[in-house]
PDB file of N, CA and C in Angstrom:
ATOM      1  N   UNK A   1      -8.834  17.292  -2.585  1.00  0.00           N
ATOM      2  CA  UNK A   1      -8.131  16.084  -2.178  1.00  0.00           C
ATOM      3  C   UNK A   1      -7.400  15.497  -3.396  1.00  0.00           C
ATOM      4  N   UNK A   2      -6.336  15.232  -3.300  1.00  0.00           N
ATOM      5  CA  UNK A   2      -5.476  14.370  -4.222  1.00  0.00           C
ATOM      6  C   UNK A   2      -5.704  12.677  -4.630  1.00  0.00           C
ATOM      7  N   UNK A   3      -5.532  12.482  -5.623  1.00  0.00           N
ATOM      8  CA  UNK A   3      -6.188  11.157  -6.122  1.00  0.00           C
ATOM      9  C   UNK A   3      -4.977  10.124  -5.696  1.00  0.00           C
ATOM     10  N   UNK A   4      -5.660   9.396  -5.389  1.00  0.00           N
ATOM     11  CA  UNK A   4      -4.721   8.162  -4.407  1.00  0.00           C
ATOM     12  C   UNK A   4      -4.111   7.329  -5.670  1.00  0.00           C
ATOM     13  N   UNK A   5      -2.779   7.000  -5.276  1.00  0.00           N
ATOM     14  CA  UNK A   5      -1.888   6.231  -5.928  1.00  0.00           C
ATOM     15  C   UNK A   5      -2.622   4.860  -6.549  1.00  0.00           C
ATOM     16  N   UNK A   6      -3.243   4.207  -6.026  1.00  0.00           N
ATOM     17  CA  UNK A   6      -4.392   3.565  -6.438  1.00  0.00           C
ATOM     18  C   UNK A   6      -4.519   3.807  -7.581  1.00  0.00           C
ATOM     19  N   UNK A   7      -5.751   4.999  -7.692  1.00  0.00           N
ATOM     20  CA  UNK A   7      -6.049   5.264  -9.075  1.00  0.00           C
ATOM     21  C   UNK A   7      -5.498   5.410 -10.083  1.00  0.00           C
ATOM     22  N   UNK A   8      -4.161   6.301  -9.585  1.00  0.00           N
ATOM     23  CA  UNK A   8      -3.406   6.803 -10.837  1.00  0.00           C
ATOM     24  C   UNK A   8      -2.394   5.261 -11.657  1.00  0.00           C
ATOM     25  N   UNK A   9      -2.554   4.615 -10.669  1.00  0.00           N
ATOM     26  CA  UNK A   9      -1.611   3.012 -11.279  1.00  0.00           C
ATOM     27  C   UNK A   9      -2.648   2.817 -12.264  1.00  0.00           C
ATOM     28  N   UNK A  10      -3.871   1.989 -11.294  1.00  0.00           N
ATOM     29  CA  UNK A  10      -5.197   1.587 -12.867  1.00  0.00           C
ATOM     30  C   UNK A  10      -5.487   2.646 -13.885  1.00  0.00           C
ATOM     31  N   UNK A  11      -5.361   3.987 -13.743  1.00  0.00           N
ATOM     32  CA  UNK A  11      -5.296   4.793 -14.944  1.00  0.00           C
ATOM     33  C   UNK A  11      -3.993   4.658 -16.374  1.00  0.00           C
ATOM     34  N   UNK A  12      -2.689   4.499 -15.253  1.00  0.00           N
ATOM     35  CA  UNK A  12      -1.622   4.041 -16.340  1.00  0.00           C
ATOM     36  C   UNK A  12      -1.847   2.567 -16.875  1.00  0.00           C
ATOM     37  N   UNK A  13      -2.096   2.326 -15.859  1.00  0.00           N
ATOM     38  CA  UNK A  13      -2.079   0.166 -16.616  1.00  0.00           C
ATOM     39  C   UNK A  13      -2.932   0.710 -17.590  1.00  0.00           C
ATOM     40  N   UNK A  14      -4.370   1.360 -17.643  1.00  0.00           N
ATOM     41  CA  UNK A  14      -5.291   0.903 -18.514  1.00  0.00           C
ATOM     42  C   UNK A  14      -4.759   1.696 -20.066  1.00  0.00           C
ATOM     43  N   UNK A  15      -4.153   2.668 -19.114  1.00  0.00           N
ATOM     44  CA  UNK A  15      -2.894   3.231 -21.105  1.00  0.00           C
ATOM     45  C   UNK A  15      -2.671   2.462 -21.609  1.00  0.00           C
ATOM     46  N   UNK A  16      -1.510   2.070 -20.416  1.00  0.00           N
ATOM     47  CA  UNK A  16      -0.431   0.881 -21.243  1.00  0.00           C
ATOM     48  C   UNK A  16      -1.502   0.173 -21.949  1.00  0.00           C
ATOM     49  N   UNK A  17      -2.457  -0.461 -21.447  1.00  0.00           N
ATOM     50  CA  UNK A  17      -3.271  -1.820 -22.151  1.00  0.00           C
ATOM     51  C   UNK A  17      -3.593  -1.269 -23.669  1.00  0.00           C
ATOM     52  N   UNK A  18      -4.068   0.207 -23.600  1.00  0.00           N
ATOM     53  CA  UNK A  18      -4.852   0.589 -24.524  1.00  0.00           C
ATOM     54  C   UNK A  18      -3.911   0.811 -26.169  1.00  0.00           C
ATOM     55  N   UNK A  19      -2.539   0.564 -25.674  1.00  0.00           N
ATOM     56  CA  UNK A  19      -1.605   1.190 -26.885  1.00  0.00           C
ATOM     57  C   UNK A  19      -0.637  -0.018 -27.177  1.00  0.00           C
ATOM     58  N   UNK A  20      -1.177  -1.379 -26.705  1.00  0.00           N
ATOM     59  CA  UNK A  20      -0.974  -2.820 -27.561  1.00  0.00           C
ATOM     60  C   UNK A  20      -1.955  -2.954 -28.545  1.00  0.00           C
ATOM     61  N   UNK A  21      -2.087  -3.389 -29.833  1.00  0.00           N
ATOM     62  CA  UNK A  21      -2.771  -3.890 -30.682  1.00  0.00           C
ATOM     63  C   UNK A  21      -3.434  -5.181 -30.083  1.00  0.00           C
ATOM     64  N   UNK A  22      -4.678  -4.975 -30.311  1.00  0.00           N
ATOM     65  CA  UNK A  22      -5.489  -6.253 -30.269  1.00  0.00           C
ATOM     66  C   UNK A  22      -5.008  -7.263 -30.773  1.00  0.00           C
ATOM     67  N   UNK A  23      -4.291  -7.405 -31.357  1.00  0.00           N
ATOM     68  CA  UNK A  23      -4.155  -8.577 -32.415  1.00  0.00           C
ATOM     69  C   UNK A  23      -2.798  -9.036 -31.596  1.00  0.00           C
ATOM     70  N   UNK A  24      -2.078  -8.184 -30.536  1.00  0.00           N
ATOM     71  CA  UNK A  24      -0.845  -8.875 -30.162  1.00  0.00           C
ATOM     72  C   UNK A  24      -0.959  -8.844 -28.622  1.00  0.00           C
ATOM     73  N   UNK A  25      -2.629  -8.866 -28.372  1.00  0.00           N
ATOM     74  CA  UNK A  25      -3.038  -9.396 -26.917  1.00  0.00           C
ATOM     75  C   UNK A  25      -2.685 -10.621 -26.789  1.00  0.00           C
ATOM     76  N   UNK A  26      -2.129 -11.264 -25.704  1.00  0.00           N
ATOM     77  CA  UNK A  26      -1.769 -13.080 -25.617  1.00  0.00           C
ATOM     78  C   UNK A  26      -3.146 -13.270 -25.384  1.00  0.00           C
ATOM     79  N   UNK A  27      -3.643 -14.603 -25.776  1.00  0.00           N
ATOM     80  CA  UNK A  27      -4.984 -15.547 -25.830  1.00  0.00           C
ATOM     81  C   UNK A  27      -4.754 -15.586 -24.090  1.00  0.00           C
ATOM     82  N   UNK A  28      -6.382 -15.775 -23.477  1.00  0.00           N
ATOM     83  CA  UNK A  28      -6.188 -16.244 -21.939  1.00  0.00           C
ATOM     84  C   UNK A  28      -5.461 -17.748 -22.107  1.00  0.00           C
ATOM     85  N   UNK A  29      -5.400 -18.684 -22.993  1.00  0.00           N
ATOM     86  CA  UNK A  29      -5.179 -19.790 -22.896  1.00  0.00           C
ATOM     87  C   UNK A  29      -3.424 -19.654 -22.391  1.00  0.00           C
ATOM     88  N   UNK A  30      -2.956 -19.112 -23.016  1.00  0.00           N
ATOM     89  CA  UNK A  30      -1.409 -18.917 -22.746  1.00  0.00           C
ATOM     90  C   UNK A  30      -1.003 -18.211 -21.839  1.00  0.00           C
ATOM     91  N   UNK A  31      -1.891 -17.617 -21.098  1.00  0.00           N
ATOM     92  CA  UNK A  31      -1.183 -16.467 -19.602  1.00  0.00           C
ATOM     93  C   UNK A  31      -1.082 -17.785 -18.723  1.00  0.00           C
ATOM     94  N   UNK A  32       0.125 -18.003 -17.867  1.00  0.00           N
ATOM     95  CA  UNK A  32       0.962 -19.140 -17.265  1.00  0.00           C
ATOM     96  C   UNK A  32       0.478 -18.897 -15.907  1.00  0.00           C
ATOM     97  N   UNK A  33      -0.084 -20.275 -15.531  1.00  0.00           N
ATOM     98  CA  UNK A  33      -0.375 -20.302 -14.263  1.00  0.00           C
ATOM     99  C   UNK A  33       0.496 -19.650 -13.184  1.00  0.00           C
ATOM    100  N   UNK A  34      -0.333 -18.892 -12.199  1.00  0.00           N
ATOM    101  CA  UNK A  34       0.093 -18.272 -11.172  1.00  0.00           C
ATOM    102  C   UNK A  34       1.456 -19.397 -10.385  1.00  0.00           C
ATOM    103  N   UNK A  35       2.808 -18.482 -10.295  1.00  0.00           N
ATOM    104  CA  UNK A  35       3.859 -19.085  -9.560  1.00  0.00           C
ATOM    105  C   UNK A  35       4.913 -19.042 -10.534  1.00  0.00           C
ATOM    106  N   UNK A  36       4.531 -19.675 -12.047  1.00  0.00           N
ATOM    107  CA  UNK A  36       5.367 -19.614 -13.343  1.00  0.00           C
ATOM    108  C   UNK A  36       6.355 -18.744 -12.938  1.00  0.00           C
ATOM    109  N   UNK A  37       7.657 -19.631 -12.805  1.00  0.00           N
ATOM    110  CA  UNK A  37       8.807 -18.387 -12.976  1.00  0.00           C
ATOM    111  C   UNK A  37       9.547 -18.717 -14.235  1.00  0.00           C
ATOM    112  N   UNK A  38       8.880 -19.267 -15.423  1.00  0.00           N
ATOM    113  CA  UNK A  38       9.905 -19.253 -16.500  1.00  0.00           C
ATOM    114  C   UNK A  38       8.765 -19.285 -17.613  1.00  0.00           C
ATOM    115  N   UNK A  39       9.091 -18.240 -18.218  1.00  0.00           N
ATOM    116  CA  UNK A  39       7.935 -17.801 -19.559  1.00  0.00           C
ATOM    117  C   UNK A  39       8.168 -17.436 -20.898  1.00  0.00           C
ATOM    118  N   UNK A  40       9.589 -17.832 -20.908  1.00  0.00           N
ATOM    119  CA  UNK A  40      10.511 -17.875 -22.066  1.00  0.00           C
ATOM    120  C   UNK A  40      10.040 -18.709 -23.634  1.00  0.00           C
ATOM    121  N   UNK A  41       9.278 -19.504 -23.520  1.00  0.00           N
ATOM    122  CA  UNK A  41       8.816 -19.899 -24.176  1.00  0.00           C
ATOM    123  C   UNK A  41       7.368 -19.506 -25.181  1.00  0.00           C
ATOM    124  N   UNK A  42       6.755 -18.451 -24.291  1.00  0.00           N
ATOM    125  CA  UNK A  42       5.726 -18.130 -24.406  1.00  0.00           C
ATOM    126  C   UNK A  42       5.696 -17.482 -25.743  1.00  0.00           C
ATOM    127  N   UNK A  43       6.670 -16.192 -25.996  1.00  0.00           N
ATOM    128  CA  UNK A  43       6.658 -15.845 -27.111  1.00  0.00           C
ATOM    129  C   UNK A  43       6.305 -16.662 -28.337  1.00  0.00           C
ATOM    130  N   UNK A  44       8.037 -17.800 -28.262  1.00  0.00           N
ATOM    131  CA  UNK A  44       7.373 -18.662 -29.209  1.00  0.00           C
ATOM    132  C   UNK A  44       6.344 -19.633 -29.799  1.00  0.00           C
ATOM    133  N   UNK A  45       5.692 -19.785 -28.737  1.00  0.00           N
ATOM    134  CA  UNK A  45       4.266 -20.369 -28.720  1.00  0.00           C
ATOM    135  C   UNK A  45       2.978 -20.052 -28.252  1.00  0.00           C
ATOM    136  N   UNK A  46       2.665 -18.347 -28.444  1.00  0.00           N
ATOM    137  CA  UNK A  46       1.636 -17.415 -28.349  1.00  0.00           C
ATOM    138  C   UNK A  46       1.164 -17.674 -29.721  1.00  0.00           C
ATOM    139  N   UNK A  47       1.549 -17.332 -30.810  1.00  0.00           N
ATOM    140  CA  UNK A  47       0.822 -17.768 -32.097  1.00  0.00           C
ATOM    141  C   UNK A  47       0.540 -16.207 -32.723  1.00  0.00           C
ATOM    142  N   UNK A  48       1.601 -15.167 -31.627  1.00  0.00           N
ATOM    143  CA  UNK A  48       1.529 -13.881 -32.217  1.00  0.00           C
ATOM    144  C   UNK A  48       2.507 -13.501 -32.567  1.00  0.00           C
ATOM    145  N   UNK A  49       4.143 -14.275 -32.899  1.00  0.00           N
ATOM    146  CA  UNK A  49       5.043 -13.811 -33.703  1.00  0.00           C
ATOM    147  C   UNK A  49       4.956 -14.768 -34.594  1.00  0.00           C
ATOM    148  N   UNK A  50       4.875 -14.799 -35.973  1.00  0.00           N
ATOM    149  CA  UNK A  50       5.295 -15.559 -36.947  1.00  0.00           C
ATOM    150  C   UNK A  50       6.527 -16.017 -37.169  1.00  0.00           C
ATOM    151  N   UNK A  51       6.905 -16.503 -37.946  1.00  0.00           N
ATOM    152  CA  UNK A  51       8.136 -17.253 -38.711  1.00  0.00           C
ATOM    153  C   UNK A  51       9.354 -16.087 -38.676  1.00  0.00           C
ATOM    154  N   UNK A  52       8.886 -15.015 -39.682  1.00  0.00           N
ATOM    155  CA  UNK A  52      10.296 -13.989 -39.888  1.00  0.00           C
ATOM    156  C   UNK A  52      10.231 -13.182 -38.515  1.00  0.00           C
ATOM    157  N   UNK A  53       9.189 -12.610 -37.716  1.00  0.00           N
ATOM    158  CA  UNK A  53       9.353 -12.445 -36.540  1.00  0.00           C
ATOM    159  C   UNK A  53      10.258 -13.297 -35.584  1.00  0.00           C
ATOM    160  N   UNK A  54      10.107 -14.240 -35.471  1.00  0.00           N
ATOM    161  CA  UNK A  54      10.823 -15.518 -34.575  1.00  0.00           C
ATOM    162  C   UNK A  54      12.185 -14.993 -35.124  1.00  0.00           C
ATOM    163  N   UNK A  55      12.376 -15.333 -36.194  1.00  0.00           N
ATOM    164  CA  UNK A  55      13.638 -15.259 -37.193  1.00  0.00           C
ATOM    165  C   UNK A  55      14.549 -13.572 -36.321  1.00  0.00           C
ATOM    166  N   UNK A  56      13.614 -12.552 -37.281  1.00  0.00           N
ATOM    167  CA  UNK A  56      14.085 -11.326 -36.642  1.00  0.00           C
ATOM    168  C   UNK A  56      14.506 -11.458 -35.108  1.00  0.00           C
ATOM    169  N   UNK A  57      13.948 -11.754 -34.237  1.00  0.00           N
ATOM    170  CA  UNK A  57      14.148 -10.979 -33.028  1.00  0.00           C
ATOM    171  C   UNK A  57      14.957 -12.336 -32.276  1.00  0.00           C
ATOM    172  N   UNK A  58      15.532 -13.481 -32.852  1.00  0.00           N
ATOM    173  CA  UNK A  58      15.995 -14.631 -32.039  1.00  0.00           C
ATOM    174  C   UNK A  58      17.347 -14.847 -32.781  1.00  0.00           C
ATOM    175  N   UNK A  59      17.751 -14.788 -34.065  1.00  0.00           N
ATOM    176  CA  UNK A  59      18.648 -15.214 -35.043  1.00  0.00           C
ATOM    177  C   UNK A  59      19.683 -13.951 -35.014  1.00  0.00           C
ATOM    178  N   UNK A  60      19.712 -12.838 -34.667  1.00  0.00           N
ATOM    179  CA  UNK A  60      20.486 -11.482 -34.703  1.00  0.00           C
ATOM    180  C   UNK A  60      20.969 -10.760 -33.897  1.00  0.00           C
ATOM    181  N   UNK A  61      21.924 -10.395 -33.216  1.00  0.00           N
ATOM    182  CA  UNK A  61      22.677  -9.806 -32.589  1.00  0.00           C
ATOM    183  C   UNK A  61      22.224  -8.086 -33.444  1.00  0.00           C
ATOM    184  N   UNK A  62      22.584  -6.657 -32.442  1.00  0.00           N
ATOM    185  CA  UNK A  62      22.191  -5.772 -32.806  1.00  0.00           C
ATOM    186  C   UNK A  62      23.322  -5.317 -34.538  1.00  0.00           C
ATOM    187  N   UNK A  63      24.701  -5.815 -34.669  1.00  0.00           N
ATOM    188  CA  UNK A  63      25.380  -5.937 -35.698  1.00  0.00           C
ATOM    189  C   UNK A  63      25.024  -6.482 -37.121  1.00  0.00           C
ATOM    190  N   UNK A  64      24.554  -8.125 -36.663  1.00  0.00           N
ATOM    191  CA  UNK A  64      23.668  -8.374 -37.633  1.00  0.00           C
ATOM    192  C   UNK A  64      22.857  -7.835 -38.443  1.00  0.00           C
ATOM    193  N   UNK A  65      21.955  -7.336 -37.326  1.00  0.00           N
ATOM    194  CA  UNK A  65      20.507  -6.464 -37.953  1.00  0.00           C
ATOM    195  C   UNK A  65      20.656  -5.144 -38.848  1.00  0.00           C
ATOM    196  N   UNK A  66      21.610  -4.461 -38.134  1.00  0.00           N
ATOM    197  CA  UNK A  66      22.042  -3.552 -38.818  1.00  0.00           C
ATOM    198  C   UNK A  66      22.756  -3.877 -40.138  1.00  0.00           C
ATOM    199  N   UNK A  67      23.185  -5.176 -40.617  1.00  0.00           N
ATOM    200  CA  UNK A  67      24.401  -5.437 -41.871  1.00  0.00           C
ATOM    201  C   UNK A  67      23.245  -5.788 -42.721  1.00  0.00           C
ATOM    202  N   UNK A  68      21.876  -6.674 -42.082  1.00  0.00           N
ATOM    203  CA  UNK A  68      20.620  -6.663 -42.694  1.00  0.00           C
ATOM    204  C   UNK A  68      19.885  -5.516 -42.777  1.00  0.00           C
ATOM    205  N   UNK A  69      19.371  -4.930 -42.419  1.00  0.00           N
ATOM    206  CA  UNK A  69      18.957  -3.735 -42.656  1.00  0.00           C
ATOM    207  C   UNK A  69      20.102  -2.943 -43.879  1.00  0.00           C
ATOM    208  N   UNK A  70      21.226  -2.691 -43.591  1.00  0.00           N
ATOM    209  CA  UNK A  70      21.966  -1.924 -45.062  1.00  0.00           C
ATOM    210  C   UNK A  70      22.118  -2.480 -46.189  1.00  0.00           C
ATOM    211  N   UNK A  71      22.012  -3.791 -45.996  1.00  0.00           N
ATOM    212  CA  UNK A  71      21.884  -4.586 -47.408  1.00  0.00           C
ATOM    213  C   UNK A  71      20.387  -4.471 -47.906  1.00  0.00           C
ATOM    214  N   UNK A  72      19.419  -4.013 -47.247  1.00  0.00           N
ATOM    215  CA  UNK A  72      18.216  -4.088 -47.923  1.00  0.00           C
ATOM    216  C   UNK A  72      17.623  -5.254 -47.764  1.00  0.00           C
ATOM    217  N   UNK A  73      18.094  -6.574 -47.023  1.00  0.00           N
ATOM    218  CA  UNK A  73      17.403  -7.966 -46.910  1.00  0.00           C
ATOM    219  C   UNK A  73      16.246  -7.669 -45.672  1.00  0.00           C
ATOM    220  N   UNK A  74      16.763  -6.971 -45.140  1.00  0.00           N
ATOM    221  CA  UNK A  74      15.084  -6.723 -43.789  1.00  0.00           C
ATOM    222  C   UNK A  74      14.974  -5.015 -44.112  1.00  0.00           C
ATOM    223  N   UNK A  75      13.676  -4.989 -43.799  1.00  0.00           N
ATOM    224  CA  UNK A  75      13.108  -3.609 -43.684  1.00  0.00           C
ATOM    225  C   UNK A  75      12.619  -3.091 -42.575  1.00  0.00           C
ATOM    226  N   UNK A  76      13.323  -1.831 -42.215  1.00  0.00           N
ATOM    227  CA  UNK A  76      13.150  -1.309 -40.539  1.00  0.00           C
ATOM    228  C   UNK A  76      11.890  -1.639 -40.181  1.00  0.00           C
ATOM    229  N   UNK A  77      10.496  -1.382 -40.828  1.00  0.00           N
ATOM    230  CA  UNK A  77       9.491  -1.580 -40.634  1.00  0.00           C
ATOM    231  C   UNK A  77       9.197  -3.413 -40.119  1.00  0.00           C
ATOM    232  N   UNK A  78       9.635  -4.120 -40.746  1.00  0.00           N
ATOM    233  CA  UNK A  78       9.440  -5.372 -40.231  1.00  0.00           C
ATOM    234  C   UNK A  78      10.562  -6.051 -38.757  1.00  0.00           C
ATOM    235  N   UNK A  79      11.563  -5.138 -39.105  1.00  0.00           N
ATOM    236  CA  UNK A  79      12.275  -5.408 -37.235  1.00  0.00           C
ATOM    237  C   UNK A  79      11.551  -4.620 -36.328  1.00  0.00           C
ATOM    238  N   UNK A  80      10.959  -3.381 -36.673  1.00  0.00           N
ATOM    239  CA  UNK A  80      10.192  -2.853 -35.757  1.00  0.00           C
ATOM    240  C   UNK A  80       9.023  -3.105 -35.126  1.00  0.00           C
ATOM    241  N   UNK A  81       8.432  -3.649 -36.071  1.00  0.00           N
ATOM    242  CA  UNK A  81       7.084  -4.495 -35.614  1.00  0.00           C
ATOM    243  C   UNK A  81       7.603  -5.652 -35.274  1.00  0.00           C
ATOM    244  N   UNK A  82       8.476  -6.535 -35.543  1.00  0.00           N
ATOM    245  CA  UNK A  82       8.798  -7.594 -34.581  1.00  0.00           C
ATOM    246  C   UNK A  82       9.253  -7.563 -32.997  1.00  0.00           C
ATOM    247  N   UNK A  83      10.195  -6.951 -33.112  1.00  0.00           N
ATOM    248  CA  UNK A  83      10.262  -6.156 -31.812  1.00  0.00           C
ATOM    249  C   UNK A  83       9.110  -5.486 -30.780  1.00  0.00           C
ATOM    250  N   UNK A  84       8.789  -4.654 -31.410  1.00  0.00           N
ATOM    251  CA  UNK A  84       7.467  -4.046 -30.370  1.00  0.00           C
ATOM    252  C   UNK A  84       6.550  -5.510 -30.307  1.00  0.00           C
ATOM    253  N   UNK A  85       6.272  -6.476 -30.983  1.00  0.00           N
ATOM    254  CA  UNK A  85       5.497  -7.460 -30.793  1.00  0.00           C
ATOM    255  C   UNK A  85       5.918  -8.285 -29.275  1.00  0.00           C
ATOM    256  N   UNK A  86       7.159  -8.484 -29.623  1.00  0.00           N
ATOM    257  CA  UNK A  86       7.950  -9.154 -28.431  1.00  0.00           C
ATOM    258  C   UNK A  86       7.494  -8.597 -27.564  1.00  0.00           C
ATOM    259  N   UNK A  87       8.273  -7.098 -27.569  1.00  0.00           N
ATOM    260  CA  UNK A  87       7.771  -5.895 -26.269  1.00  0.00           C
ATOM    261  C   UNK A  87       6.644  -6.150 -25.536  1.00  0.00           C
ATOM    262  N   UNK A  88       5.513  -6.199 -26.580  1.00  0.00           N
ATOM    263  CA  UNK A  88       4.235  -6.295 -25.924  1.00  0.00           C
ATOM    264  C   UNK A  88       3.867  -7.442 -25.350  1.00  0.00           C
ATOM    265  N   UNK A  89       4.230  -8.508 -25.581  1.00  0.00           N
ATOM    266  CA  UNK A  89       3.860 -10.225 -25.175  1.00  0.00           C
ATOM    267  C   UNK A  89       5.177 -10.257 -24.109  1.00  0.00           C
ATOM    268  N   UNK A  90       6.257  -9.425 -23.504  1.00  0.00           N
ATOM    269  CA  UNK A  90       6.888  -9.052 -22.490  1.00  0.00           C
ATOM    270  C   UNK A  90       5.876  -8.347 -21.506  1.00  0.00           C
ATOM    271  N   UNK A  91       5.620  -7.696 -21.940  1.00  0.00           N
ATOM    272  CA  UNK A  91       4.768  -6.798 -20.831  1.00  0.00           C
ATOM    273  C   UNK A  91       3.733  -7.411 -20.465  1.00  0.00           C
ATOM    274  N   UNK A  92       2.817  -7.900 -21.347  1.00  0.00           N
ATOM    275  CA  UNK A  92       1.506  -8.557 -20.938  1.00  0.00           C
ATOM    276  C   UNK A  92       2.394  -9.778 -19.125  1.00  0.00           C
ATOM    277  N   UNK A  93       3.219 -10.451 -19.461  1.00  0.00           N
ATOM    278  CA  UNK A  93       4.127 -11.422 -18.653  1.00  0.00           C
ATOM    279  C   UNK A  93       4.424 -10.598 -17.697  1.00  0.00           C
ATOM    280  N   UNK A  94       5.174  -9.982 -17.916  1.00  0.00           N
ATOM    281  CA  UNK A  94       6.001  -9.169 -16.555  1.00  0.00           C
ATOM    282  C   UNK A  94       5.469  -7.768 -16.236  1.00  0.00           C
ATOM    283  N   UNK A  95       4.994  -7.091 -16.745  1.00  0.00           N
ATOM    284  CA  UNK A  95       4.489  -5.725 -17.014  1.00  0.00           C
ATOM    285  C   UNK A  95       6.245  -4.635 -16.458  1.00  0.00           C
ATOM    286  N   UNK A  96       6.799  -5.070 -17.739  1.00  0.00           N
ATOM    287  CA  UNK A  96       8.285  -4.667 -18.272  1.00  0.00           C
ATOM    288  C   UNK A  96       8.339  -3.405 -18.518  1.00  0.00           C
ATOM    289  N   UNK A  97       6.921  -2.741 -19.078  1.00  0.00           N
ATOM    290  CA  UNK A  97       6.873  -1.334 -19.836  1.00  0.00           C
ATOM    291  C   UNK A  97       6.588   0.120 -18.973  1.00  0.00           C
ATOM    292  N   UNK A  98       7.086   0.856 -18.881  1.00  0.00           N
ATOM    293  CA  UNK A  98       6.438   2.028 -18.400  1.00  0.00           C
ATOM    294  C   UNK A  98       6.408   3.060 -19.892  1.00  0.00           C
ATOM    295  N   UNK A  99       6.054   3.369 -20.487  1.00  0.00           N
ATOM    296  CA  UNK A  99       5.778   3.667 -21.854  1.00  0.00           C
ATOM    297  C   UNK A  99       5.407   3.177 -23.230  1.00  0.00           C
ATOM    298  N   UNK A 100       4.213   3.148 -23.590  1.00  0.00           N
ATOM    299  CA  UNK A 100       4.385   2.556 -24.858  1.00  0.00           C
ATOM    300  C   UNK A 100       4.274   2.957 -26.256  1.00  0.00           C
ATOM    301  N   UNK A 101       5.292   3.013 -26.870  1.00  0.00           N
ATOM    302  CA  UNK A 101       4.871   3.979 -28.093  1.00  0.00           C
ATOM    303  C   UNK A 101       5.530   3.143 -29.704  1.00  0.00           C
ATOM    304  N   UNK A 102       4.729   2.118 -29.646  1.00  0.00           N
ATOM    305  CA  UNK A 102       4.543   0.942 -30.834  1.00  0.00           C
ATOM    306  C   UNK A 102       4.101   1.658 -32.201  1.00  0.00           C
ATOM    307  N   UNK A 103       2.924   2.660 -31.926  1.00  0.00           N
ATOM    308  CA  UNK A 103       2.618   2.994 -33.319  1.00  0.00           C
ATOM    309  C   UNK A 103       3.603   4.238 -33.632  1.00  0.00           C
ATOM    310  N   UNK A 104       4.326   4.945 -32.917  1.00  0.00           N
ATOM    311  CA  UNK A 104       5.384   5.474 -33.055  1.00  0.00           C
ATOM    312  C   UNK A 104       6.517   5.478 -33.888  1.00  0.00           C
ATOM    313  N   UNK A 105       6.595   3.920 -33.145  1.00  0.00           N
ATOM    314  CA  UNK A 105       7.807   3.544 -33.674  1.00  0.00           C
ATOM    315  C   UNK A 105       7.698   2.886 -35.100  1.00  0.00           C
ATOM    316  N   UNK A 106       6.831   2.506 -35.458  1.00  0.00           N
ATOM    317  CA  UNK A 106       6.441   1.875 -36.583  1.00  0.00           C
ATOM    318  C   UNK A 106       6.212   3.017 -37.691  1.00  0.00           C
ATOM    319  N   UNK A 107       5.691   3.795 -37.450  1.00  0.00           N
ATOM    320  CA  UNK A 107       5.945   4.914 -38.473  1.00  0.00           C
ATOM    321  C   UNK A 107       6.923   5.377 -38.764  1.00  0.00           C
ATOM    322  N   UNK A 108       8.250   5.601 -38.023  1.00  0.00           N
ATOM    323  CA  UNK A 108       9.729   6.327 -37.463  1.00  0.00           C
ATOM    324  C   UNK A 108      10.064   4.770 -38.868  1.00  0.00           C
ATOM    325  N   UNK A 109      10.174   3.622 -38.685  1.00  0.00           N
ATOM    326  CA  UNK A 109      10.177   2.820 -39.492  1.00  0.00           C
ATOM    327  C   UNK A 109      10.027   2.985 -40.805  1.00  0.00           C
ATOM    328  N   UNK A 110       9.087   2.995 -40.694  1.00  0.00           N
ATOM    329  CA  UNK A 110       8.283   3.411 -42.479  1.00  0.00           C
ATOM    330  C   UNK A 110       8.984   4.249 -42.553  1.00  0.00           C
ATOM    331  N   UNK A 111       9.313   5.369 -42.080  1.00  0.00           N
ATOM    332  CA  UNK A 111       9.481   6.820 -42.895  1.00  0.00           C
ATOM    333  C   UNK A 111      11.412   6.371 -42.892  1.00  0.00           C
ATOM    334  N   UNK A 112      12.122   5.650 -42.280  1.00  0.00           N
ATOM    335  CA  UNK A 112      13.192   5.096 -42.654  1.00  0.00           C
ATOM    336  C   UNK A 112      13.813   4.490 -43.980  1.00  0.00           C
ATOM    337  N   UNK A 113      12.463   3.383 -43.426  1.00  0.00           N
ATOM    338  CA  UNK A 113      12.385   2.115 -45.199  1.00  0.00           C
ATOM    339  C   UNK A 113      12.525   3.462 -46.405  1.00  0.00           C
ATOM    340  N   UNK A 114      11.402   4.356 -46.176  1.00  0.00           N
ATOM    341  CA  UNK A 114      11.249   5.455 -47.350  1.00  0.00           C
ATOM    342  C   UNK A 114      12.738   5.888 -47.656  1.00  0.00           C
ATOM    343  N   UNK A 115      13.340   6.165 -46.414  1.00  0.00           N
ATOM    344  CA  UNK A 115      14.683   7.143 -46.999  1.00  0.00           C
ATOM    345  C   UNK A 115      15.470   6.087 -47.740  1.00  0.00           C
ATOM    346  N   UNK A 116      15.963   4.922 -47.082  1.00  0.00           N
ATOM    347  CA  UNK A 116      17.030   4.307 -47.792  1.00  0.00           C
ATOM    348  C   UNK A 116      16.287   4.238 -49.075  1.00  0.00           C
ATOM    349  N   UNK A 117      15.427   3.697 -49.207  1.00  0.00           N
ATOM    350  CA  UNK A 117      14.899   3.028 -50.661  1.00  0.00           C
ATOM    351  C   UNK A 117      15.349   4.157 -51.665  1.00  0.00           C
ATOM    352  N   UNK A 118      15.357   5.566 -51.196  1.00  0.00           N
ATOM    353  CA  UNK A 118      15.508   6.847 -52.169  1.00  0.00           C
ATOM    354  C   UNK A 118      16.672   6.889 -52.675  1.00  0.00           C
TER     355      UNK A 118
END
């Protein structure tokens, strides 16, 4: 017998869950009462993006980032983890993601920062 669609959803959700960092789980205090249709705010007042996060992912157009990034003033590694942070405090809200590959991308990062710096 074939495993019912059922299962195979709670098998992916419990991926997805498993390949956010603990540390960029939203607090229960901040998941928005049932009906909430506006959660825009949440990011900025989860208490899981900081200052240059906020900065990174709110202040820059994809041109920007890139003129920062070639000047050496941001490092791929820190737009990348800002980003996937967002990502993840998106998904927890909407469940936005069908893939998640954060520690991925964060290495693909690093090994970036490495080249330019050379």
């Amino acid at each position: 017998m074939s495993e019912s669609w059922q299962s195979i959803s709670k098998r992916k959700k419990e991926q997805q869950a498993s390949r956010i960092p603990k540390e960029w789980l939203l607090p229960a205090e901040t998941s928005p009462p049932p009906g909430t249709s506006n959660v825009l705010d949440i990011p900025r007042k989860c208490g899981i993006l900081d200052e240059q996060d906020l900065k990174i992912t709110e202040n820059y157009d994809a041109t920007a980032l890139v003129e920062e990034l070639a000047a050496g003033r941001l490092k791929s590694v820190d737009v990348t983890r800002a980003f996937c942070k967002r990502a993840a405090i998106s998904h927890q809200l909407t469940n936005c993601l069908t893939e998640i590959f954060f520690e991925q991308a964060v290495e693909r990062a690093l090994a970036l920062d490495d080249y330019l710096d050379k």
